[in-house]
Protein backbone atom coordinates (compact mmCIF):
# COMPACT_ATOMS: atom_id res chain seq x y z
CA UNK A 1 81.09 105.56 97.02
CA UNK A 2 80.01 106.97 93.32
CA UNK A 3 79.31 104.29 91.07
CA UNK A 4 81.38 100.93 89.73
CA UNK A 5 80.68 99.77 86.17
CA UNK A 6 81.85 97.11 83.81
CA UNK A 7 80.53 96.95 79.99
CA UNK A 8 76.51 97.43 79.90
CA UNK A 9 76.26 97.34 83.87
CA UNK A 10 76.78 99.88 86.50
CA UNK A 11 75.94 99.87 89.94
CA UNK A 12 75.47 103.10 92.23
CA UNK A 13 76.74 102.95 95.82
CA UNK A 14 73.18 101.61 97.29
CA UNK A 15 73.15 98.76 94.85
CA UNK A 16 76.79 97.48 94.90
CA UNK A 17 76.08 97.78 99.13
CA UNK A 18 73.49 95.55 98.33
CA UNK A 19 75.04 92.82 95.89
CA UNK A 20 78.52 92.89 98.94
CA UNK A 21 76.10 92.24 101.96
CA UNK A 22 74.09 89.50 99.80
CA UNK A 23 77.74 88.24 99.02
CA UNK A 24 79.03 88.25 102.61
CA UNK A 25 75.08 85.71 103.40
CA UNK A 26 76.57 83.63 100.40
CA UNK A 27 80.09 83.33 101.18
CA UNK A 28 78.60 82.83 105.18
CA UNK A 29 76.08 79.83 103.98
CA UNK A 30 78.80 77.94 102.17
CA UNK A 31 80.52 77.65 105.45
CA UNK A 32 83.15 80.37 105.34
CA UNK A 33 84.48 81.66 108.83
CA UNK A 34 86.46 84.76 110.29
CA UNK A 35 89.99 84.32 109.44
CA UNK A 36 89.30 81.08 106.48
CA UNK A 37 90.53 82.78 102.95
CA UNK A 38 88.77 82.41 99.50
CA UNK A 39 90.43 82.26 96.59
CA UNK A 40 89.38 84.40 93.57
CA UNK A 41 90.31 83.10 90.31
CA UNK A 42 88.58 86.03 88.10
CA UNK A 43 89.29 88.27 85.18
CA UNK A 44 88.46 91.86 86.29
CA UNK A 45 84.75 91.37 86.91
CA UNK A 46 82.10 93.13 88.94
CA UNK A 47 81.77 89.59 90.68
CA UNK A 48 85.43 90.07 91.80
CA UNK A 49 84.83 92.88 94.20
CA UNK A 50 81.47 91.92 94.96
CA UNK A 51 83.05 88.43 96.81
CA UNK A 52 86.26 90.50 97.91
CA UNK A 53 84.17 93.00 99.94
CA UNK A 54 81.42 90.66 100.55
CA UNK A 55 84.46 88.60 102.42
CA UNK A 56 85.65 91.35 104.05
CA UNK A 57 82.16 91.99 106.18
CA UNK A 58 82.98 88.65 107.52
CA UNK A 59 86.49 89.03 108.50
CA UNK A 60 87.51 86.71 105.52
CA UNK A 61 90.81 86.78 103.28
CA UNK A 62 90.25 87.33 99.97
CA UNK A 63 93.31 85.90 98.04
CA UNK A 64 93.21 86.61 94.48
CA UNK A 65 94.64 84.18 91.92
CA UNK A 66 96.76 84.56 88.59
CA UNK A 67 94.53 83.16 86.02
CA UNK A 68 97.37 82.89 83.96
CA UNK A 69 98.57 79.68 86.03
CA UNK A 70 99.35 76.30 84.87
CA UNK A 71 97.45 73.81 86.80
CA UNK A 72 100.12 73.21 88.46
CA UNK A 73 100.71 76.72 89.68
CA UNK A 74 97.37 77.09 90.26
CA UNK A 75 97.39 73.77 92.62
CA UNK A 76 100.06 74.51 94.52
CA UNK A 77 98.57 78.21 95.45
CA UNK A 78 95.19 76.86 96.26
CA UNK A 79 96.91 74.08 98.84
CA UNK A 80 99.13 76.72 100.06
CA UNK A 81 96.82 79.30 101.06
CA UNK A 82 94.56 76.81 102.57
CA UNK A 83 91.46 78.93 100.99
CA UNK A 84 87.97 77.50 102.05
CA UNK A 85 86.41 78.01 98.67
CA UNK A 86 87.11 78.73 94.98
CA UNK A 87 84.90 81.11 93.40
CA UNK A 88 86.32 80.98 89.04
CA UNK A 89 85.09 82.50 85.68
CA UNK A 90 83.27 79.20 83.83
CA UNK A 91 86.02 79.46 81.38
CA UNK A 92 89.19 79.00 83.80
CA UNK A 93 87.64 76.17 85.43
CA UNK A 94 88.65 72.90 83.05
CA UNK A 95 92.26 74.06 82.40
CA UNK A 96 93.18 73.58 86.48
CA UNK A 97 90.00 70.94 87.37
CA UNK A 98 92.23 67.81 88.06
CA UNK A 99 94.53 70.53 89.94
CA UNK A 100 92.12 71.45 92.07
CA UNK A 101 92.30 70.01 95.81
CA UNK A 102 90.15 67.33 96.71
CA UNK A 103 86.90 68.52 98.55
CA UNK A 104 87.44 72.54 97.86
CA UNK A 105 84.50 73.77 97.55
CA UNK A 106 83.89 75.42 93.76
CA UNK A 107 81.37 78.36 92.60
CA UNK A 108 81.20 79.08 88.97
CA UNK A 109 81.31 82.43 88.36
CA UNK A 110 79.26 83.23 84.91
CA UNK A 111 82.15 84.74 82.27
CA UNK A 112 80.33 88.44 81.64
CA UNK A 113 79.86 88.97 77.75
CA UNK A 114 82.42 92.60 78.19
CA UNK A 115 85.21 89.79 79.18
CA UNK A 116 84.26 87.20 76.48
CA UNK A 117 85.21 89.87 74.08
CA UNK A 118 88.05 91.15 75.07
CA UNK A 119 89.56 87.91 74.81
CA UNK A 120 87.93 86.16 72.17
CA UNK A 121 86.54 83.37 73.85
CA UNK A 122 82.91 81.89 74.67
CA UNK A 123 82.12 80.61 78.27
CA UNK A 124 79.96 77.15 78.57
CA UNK A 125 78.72 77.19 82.08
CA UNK A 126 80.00 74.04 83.22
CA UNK A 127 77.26 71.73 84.73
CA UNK A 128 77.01 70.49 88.98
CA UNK A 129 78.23 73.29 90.27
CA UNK A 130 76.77 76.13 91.89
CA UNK A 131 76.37 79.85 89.92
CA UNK A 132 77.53 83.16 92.19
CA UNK A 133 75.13 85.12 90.24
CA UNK A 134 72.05 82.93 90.98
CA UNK A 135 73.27 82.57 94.98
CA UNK A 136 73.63 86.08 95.40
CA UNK A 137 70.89 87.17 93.47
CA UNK A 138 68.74 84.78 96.08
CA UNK A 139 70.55 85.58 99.44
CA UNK A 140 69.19 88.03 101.77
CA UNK A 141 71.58 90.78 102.85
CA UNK A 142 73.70 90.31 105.90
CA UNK A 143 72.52 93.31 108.50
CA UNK A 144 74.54 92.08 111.21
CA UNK A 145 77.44 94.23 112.78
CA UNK A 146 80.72 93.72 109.98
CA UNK A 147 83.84 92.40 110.95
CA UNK A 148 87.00 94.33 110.65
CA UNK A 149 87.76 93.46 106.71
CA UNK A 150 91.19 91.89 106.62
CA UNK A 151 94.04 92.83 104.15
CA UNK A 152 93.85 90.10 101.03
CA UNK A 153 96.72 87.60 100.84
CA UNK A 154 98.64 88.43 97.65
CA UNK A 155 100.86 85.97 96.25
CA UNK A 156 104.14 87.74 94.63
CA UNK A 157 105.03 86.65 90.97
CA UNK A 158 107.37 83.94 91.98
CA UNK A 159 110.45 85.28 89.80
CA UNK A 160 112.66 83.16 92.75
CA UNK A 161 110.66 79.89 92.86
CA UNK A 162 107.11 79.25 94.14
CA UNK A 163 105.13 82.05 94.79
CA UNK A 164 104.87 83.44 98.29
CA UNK A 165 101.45 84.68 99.98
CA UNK A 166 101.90 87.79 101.43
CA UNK A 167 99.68 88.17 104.93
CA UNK A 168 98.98 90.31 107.45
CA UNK A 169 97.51 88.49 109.72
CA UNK A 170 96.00 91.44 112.12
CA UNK A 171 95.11 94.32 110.43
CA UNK A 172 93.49 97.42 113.16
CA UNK A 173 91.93 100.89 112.45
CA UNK A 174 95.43 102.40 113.24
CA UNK A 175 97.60 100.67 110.91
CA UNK A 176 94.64 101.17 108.35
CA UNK A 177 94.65 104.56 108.89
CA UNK A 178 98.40 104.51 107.83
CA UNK A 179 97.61 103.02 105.00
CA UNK A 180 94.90 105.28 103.64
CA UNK A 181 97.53 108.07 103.85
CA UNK A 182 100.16 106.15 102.54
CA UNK A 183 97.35 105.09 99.77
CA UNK A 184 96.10 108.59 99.32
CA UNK A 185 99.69 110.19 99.01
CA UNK A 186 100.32 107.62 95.97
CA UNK A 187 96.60 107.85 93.53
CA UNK A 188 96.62 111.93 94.33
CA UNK A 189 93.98 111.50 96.53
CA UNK A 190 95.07 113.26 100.31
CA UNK A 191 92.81 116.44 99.17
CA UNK A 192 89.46 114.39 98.78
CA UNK A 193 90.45 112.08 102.09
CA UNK A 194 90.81 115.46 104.47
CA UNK A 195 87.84 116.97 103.07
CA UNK A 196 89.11 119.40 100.52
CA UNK A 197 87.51 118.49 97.62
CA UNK A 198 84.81 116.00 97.16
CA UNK A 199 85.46 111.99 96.70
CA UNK A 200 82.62 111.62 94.40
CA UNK A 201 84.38 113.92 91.43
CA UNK A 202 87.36 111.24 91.10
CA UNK A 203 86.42 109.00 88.47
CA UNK A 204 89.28 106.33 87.96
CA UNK A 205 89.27 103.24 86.09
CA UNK A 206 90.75 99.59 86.71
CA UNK A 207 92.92 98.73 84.19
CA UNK A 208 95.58 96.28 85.18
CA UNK A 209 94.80 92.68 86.32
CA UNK A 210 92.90 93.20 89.61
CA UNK A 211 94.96 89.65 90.98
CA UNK A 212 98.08 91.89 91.12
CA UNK A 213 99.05 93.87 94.21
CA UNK A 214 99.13 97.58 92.54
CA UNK A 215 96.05 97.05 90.85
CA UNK A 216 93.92 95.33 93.68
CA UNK A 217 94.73 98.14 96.22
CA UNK A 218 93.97 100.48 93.48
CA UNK A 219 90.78 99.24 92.74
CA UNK A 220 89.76 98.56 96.17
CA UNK A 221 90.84 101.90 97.94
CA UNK A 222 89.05 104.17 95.20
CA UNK A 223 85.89 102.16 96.01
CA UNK A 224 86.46 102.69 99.70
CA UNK A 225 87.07 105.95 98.59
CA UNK A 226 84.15 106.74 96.93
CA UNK A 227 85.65 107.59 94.17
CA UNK A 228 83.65 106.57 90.44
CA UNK A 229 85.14 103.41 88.92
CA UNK A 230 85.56 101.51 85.48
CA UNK A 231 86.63 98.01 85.30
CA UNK A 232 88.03 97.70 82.02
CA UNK A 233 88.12 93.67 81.34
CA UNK A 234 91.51 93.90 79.51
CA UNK A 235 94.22 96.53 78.86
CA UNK A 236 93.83 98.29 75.23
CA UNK A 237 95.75 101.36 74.36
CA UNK A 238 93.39 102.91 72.08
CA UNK A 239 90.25 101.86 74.11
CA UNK A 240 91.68 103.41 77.51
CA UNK A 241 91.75 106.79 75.37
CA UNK A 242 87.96 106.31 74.34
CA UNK A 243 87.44 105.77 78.55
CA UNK A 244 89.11 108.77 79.31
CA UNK A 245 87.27 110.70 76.67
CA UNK A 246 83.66 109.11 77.46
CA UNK A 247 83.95 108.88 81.05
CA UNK A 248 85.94 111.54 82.17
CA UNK A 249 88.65 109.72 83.38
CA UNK A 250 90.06 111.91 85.87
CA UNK A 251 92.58 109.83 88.15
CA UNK A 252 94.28 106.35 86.89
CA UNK A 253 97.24 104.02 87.96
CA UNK A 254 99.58 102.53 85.73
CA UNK A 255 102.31 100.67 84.48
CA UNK A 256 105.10 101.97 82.22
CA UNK A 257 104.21 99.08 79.33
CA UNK A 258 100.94 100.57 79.26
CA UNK A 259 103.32 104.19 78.41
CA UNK A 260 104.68 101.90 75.35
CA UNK A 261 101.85 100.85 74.03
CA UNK A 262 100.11 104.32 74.09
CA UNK A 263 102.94 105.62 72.33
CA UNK A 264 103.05 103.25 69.56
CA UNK A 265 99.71 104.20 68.70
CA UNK A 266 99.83 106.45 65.06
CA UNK A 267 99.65 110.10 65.68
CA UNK A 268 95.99 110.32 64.41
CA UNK A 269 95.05 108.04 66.65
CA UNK A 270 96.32 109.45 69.40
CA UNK A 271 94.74 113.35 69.09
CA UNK A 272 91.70 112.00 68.27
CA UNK A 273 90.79 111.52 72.02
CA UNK A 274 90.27 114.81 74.45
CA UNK A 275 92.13 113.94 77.81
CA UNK A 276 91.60 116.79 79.63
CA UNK A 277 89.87 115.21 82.45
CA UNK A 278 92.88 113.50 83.20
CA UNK A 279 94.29 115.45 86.91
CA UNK A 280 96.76 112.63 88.43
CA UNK A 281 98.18 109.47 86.56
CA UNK A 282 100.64 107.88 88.34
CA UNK A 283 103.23 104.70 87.59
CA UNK A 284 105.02 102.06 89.38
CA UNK A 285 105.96 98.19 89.10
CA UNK A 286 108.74 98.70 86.78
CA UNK A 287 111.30 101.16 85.43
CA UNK A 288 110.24 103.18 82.98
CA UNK A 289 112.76 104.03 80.11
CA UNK A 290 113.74 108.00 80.44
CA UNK A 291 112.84 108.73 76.87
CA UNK A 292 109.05 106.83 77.44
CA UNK A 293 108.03 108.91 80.31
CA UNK A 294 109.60 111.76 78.63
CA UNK A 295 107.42 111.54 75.83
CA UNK A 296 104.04 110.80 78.33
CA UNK A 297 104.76 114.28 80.21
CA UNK A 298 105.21 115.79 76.71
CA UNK A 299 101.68 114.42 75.65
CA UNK A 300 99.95 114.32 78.68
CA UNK A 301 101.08 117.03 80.46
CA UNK A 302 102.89 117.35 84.40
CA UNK A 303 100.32 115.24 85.58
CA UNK A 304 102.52 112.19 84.74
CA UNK A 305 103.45 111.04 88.56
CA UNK A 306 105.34 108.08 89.96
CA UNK A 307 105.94 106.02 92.99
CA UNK A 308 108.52 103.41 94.49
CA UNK A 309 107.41 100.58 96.89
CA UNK A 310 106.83 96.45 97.20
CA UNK A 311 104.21 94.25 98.37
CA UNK A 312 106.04 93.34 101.74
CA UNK A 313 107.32 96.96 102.14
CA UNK A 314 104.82 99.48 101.10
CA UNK A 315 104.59 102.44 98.70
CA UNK A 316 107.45 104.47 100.26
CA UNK A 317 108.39 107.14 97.51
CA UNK A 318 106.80 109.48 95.73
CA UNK A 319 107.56 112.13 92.38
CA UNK A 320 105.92 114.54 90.63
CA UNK A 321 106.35 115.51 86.85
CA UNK A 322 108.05 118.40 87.78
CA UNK A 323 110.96 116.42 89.89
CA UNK A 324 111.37 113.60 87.53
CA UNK A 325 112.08 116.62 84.65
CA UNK A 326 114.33 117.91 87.62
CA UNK A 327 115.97 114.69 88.02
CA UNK A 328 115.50 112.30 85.53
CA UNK A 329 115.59 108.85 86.35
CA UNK A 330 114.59 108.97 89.99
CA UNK A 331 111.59 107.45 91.75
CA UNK A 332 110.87 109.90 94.54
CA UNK A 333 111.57 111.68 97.63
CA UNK A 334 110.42 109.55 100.83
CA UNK A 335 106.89 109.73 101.47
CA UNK A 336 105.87 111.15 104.82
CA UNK A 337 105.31 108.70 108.03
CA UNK A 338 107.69 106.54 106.31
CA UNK A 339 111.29 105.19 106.74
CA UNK A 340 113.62 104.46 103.84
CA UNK A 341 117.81 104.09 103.88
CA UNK A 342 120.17 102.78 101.70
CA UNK A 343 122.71 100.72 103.63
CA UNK A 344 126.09 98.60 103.26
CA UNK A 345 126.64 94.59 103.53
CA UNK A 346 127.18 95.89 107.35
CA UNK A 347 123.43 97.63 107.68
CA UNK A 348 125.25 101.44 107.96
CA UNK A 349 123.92 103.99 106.07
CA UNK A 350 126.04 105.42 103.00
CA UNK A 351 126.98 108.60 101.80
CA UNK A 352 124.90 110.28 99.28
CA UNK A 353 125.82 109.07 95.65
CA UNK A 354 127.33 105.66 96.97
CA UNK A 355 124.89 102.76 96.01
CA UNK A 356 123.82 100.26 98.54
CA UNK A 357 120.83 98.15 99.57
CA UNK A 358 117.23 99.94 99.73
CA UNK A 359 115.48 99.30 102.74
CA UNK A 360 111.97 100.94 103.95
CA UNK A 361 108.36 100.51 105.80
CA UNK A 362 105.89 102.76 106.26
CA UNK A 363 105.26 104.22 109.97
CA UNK A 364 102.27 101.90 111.65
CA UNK A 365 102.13 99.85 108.93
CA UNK A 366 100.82 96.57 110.07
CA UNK A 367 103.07 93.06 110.16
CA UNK A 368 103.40 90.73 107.28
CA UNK A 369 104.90 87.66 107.16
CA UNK A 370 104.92 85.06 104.36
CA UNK A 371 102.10 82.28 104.51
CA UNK A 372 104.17 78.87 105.65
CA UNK A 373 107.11 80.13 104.72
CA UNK A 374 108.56 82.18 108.31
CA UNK A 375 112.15 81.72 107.26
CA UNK A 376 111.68 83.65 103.68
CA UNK A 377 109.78 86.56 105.93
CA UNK A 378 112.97 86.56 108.09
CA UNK A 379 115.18 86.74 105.81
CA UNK A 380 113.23 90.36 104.21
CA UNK A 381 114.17 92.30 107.69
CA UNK A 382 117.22 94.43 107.73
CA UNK A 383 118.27 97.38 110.25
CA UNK A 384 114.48 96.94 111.28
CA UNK A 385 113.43 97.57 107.98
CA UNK A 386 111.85 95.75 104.74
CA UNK A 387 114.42 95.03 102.04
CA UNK A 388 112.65 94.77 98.52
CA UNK A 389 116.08 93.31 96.95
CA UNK A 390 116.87 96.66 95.43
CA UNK A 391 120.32 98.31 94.94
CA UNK A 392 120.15 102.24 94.92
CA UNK A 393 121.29 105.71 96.14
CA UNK A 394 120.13 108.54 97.52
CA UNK A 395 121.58 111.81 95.77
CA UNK A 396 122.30 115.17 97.34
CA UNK A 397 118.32 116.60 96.79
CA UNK A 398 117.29 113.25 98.72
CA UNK A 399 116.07 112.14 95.65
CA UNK A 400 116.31 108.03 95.47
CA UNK A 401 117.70 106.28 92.34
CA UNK A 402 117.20 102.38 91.91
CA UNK A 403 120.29 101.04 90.13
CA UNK A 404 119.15 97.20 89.67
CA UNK A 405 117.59 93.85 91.78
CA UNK A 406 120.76 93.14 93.80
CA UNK A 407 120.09 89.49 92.62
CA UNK A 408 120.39 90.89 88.80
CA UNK A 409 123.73 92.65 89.72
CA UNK A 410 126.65 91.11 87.63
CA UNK A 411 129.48 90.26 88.72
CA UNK A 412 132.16 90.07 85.90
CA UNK A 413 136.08 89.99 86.29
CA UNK A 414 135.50 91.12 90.22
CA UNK A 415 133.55 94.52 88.98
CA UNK A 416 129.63 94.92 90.03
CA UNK A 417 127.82 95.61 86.75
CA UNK A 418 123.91 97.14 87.07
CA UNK A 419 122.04 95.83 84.21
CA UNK A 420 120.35 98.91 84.97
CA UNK A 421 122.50 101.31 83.56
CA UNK A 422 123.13 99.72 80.66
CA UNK A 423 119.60 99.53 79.73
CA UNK A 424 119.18 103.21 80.71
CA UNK A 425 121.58 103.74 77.24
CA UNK A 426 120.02 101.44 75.04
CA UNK A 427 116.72 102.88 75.48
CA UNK A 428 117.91 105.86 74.35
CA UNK A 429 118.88 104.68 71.35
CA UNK A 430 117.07 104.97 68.03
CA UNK A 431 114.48 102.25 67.01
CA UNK A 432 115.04 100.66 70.75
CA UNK A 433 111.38 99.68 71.64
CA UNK A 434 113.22 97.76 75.11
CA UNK A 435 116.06 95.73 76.69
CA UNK A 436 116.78 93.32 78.69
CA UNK A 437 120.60 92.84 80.38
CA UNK A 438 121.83 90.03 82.27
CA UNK A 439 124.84 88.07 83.62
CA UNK A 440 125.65 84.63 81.02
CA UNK A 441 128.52 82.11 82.03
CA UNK A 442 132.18 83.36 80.90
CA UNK A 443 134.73 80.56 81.69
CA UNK A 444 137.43 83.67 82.23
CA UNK A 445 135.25 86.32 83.95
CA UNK A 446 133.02 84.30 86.05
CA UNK A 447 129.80 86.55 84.06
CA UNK A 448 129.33 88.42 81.16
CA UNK A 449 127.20 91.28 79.78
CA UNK A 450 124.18 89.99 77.40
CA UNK A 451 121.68 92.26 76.25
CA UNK A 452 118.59 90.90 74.33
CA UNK A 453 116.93 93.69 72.36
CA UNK A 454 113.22 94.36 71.03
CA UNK A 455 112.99 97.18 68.17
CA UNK A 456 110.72 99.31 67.41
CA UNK A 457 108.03 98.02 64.90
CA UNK A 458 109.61 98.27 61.24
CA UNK A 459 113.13 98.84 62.63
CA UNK A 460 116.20 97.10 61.56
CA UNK A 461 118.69 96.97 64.52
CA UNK A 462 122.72 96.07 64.38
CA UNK A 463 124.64 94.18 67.56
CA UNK A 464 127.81 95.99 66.35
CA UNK A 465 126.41 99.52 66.06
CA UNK A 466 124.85 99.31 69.22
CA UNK A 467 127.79 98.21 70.92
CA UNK A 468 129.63 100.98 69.11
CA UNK A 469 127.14 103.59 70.90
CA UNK A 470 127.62 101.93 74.15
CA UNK A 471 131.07 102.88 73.94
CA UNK A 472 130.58 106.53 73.74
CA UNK A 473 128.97 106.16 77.66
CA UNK A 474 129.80 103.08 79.13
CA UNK A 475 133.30 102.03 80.76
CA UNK A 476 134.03 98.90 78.12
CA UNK A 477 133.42 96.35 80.54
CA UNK A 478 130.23 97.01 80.90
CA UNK A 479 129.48 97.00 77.00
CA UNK A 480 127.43 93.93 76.28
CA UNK A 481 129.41 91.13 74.88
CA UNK A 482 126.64 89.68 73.00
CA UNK A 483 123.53 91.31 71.75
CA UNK A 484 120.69 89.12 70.60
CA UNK A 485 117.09 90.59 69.10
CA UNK A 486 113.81 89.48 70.11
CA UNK A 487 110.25 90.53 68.45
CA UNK A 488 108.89 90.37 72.40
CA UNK A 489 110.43 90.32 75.78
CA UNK A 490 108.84 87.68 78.47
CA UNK A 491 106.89 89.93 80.93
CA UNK A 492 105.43 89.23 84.50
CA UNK A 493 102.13 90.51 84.63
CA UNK A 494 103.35 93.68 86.49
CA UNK A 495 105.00 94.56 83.29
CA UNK A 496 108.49 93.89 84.18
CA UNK A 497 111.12 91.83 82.53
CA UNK A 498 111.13 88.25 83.13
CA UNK A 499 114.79 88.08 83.35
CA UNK A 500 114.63 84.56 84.62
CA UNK A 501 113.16 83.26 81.60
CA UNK A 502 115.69 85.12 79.61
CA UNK A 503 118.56 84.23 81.54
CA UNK A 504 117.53 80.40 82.71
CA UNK A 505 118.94 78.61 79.45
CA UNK A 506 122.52 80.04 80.09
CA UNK A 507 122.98 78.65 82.80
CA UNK A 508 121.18 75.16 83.21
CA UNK A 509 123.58 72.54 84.49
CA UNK A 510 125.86 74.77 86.27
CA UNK A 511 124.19 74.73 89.99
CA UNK A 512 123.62 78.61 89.72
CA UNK A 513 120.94 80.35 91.06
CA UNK A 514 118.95 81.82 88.15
C-alpha cells in the first residue's frame, strides 16, 4: 500500500504493516481466537483499521459498531454478535458502561486530538482499563503464517426493528477474488488491479463513518489496494475541498447528502479550491435528487459516477456520467459476473418498462446469512437471488430504474403509489432543499399521500402551491394530501430518509407495520 494518514500522523506501508501485526499479538494475548469477533466502537481512527486488519491476520471478525447507539442499542448488538472483546474511543465508553455485558472484555482506545475537534469534545481516559495504544506500542509483531482474514460482520441500520449482523461465515480466495472485481468495477479501480496503471497514484480519502457498510469496504479495499488514504474524522463540505486541493484527492466514494451540502456552500467558496485531481467519484446509499447530481456533473465534471447494490446482495450496477445525462434517473447497467432481474409476486421476469421486485448477487460471491436470525436470511432469497426490498424496472437500453422500498409503496384507494416519483417532482421544484413521502391512515382510502418538506436555507415554501405544481405531472391521486415543512429530515447514517421516524406517529395504535 501507499500511505494512511489521519490529522498530524501518517503511516507508510512498512509502518502501518508494523502497528497491524503488533495488533494481531495484542488482540491474540487478550485471548481472541479464529472465528471469535471484536467489536469496534470507533470514530474513524487510525486505531480502527489497525485492530480490523490486525484481526484479520488471525482469522477474527471485526464487527464495527454505530457509535451513535443508545445503550440500549449498543447492548443488544454487543450480546448479539457474541464479540470476544470491545475495543471504544475513551469518550463513548460511559454513555453504554452499564450496557455493556457482564465479563466483555474492554480496551480504551485513546480519543486522537483530529477527532476531539471535529466534534467538540475532550476525552478523559477513563481509569482500570487497559490503553490500545500502550499494548500495541509494547507487543512484538506476529511473524507467524496469517489466517485467511474474514469478511467483518456489519449490522444493517435496523429501519425494520433490531439490527441484523450480516455474516459470511466462509470467505475463500475465489469468492474474494469476485469481490475485488466487483470492488474494483465500483471505486474506478479495474485499471490499477490488472496492472494498467499503478495502485500507488490513487489517493482516496475516508469520509463517511467507517462503521457503515459502503464506507468500511471503501476504506478497507483501497488499503488492500495500495492505494494512498485520508481518514477524515468527520464529514465537512468545505474541508473535503481543502483535502482534495492539498492532497490530491484523486478517487473518493460518496453519498448524495454529501452532493447537498457541497452545493450549499456560497459560490466563492466553492472556486476557491482546484479539484482537478479528482479522476472517479462515485455515489450510492441513497437516491440522489436529478437536479443535485445534475448540478455535481456540471461542477465537477463527467467524473460524477454511481452504483446500485445492498449489504446482503452486493454492488450489482454500475453508471457513468455520461449514461446518467443519457438517462436521467437510473442507477446502472448490470455489472459484469453478476445477476440482476426484476420479477412479479410469481418470481417471472417482466417486460421492460413494467415495475416489479429487484433481485441480484454477484457471480461467486460468497454466502451470507443473518447472525441468529436464519429465518430473516430466508426470507431475502428469491428465484435464487438476493432481494434488497426494492421495486424497479429495467428500460429498453437495460438501464435499471428503482421506483421505491416495496415496504414504502402506498397503497391508497386500491392504486400502488411510489413515494418515489413523487419526490422525483418536488425536488425539482424551486427552493426544495428535500422530501420525504409516505403512506398516513385515511379512514376512506385505507392510505394517503403525505409529503414532509425541507427548503432551501432562506426559502419560504407554500403546501398549496406545491400541490398546484404537482398537478401539472402527477395523476391527482398521487398529489400529496397534506404537506408539512421541516427545517431537517431524520437521516440514517447512510444518508437516507428515516421514513420510519417520519411516518411512526401516524400510525401508533393501529397494529400497522411502520
Amino acid at each position: 500500500m501507499g500511505w494512511i494518514s489521519s490529522g498530524e500522523r501518517t503511516l507508510d506501508a512498512v509502518e502501518f504493516g508494523d502497528r497491524v501485526a503488533r495488533a494481531a499479538t495484542v488482540l491474540e494475548q487478550l485471548g481472541i481466537r479464529k472465528g471469535d469477533g471484536v467489536a469496534l466502537y470507533l470514530r474513524n481512527d487510525l486505531a480502527f483499521f489497525e485492530a480490523s486488519f490486525g484481526a484479520g491476520l488471525l482469522g477474527v471478525y471485526p464487527v464495527p459498531v454505530n457509535w451513535h447507539y443508545t445503550a440500549d442499542e449498543a447492548g443488544y448488538l454487543l450480546r448479539d454478535s457474541g464479540v470476544k472483546l470491545l475495543l471504544i474511543h475513551a469518550d463513548l465508553l460511559p454513555p453504554i458502561a452499564d450496557a455493556i455485558p457482564e465479563g466483555l472484555r474492554i480496551v480504551v482506545v485513546a480519543t486522537p486530538p483530529e477527532v476531539c475537534a471535529a466534534y467538540g469534545i475532550t476525552a478523559a481516559l477513563p481509569a482500570g482499563f487497559p490503553l490500545w495504544q500502550e499494548l500495541v506500542d509494547a507487543a512484538a509483531p506476529m511473524t507467524r503464517e496469517a489466517e485467511v482474514a474474514p469478511s467483518t460482520i456489519i449490522y444493517t441500520s435496523g429501519t425494520t426493528g433490531r439490527p441484523k449482523g450480516v455474516w459470511r461465515e466462509t470467505f475463500t480466495p475465489e469468492q474474494g477474488a469476485a469481490v475485488s472485481r466487483m470492488l474494483g468495477w465500483t471505486y474506478g479501480y479495474t485499471d490499477y488491479l490488472e496492472g494498467r496503471a499503478d495502485p500507488a497514484e490513487i489517493v482516496t480519502a475516508v469520509i463517511g463513518p467507517v462503521y457503515h457498510a459502503a464506507p468500511n469496504a471503501h476504506s478497507a479495499f483501497s488499503i488492500r489496494c495500495g492505494a494512498n488514504v485520508v481518514v477524515m474524522p468527520r464529514f465537512d463540505a468545505e474541508e473535503l475541498l481543502e483535502l482534495i486541493e492539498a492532497k490530491r484527492i484523486t478517487h473518493l466514494n460518496m453519498v448524495p447528502i454529501m452532493f447537498n451540502r457541497l452545493l450549499r456552500l456560497p459560490e466563492e467558496v466553492r472556486r476557491r479550491y482546484d479539484l482537478s485531481s479528482l479522476k472517479f467519484v462515485t455515489h450510492a446509499a441513497a437516491p440522489c435528487p436529478p437536479p443535485v447530481k445534475r448540478a455535481m456533473i456540471e461542477w465537477w465534471g463527467p467524473i460524477i459516477n454511481e452504483y446500485y447494490g445492498s449489504t446482503e446482495m452486493g454492488n450489482v450496477t454500475s453508471l457513468t456520467a455520461d449514461e446518467w445525462l443519457a438517462h436521467p434517473g437510473s442507477v446502472g447497467r448490470v455489472m459484469p459476473d453478476v445477476d440482476v432481474r426484476v420479477i412479479d409476486d410469481e418470481g417471472n421476469d417482466v417486460p421492460a418498462g413494467t415495475i416489479g421486485e429487484v433481485i441480484g448477487r454477484g457471480r461467486g460471491a460468497a454466502e451470507f446469512t443473518y447472525r441468529n436470525a436464519p429465518e430473516k436470511r430466508a426470507a431475502m432469497e428469491k428465484a435464487g437471488l438476493i432481494t434488497p426490498g426494492d421495486m424497479g424496472y429495467f428500460d429498453a437500453d437495460g438501464f435499471l430504474y428503482l421506483c421505491d422500498r416495496k415496504t414504502d409503496m402506498i397503497i391508497s384507494g386500491g392504486a400502488n403509489i411510489y413515494p418515489a416519483e413523487i419526490e422525483a417532482e418536488l425536488h425539482k421544484m424551486p427552493g426544495v432543499a428535500d422530501c420525504a413521502v409516505f403512506g398516513i391512515p385515511d379512514e376512506e382510502f385505507g392510505e394517503s399521500v403525505m409529503a414532509v418538506v425541507q427548503a432551501m436555507p432562506g426559502q419560504m415554501l407554500d403546501s398549496g402551491a406545491l400541490r398546484a405544481e404537482l398537478r401539472r405531472s402527477l395523476a391527482g391521486y398521487k398529489v400529496p394530501r397534506r404537506i408539512d415543512f421541516a427545517d431537517d429530515l431524520p437521516r440514517e447514517d447512510s444518508g437516507k430518509i428515516f421514513k420510519r421516524k417520519l411516518r411512526a406517529p401516524f400510525w401508533e395504535g393501529r397494529g400497522t407495520a411502520i
